[in-house]
Protein backbone atom coordinates (compact mmCIF):
# COMPACT_ATOMS: atom_id res chain seq x y z
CA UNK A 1 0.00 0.00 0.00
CA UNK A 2 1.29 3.76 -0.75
CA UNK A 3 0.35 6.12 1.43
CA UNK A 4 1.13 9.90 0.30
CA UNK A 5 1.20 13.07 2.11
CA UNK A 6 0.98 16.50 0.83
CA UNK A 7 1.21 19.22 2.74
CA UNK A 8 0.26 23.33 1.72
CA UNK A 9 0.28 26.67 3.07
CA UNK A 10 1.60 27.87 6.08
CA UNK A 11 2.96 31.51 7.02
CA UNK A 12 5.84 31.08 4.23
CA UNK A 13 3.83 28.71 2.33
CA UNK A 14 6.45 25.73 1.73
CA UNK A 15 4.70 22.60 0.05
CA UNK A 16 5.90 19.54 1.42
CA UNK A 17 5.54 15.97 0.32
CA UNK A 18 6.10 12.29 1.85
CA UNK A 19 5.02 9.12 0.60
CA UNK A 20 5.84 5.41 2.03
CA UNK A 21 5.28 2.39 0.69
CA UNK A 22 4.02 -0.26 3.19
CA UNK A 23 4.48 -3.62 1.13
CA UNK A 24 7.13 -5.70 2.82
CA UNK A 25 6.93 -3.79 6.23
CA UNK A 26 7.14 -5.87 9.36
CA UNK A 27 4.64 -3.03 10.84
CA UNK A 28 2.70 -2.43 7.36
CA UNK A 29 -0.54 -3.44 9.59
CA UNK A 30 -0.20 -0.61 11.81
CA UNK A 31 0.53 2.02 9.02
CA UNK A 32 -2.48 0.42 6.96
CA UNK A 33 -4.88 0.52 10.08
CA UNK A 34 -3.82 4.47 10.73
CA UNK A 35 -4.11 5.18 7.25
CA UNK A 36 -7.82 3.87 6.95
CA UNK A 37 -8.47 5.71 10.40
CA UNK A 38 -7.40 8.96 8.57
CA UNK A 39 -8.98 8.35 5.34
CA UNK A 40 -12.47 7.34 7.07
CA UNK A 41 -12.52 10.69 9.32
CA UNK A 42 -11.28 13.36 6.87
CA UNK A 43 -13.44 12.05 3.69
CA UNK A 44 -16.60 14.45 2.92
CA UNK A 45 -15.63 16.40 5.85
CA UNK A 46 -14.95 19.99 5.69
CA UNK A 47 -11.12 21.10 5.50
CA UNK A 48 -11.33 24.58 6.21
CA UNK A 49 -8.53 25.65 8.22
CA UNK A 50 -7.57 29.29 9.81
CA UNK A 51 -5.44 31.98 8.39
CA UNK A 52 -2.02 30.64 7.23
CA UNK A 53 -2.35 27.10 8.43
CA UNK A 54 -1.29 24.07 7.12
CA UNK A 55 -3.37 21.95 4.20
CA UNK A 56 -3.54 18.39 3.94
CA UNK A 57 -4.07 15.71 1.24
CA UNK A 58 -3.60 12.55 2.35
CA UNK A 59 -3.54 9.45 -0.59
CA UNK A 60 -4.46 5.89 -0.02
CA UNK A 61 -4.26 4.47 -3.61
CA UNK A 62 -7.44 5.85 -5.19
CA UNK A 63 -8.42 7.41 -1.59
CA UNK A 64 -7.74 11.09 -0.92
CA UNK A 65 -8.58 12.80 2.31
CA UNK A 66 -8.62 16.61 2.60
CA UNK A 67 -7.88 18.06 5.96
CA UNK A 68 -6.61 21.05 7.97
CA UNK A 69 -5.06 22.73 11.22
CA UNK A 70 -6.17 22.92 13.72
CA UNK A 71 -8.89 20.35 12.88
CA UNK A 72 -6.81 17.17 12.36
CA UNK A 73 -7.81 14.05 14.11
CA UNK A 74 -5.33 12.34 16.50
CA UNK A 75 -4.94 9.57 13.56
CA UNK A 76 -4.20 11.66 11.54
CA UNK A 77 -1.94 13.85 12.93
CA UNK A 78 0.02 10.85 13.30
CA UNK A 79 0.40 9.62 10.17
CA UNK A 80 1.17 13.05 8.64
CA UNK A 81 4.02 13.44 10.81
CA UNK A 82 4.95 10.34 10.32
CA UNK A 83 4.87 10.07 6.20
CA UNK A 84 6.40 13.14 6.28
CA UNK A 85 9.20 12.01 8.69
CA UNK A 86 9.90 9.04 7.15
CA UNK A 87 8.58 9.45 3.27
CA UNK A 88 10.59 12.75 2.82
């Protein structure tokens, strides 16, 4: 599975973008599970964010997510940071 981050806007508005591929992972179940956490809460749910806040597309294969600060869900929160930790 390939799990994609993008992240937009921000005060200097600096796109980032992570994406890790879980195939072969010893913990591919726990990304996969987190993943389908974030993808269930964010779709058809409104991604407005405040003023100069961060953006967030997250991609599970033909899944996207849309989400924003502050209104991230602790799942997701977790995977972004962590996609774009480790899928940089």
């Amino acid at each position: 599975m390939r799990i994609q981050v993008s992240r937009t806007g921000g005060f200097a508005g600096i796109a980032r973008h992570g994406e890790v591929e879980t195939s072969g992972r010893p913990d591919a179940a726990e990304w996969e599970a987190l993943a389908e956490a974030a993808l269930t809460v964010g779709r058809g749910s409104s991604h407005q964010g405040v003023p100069d806040g961060f953006r967030y597309r997250i991609t599970v294969g033909d899944r996207t997510a849309d989400c924003a600060d502050p209104r991230l869900t602790e799942d997701q929160r977790t995977l972004i940071s962590r996609v774009l930790k480790e899928g940089a």
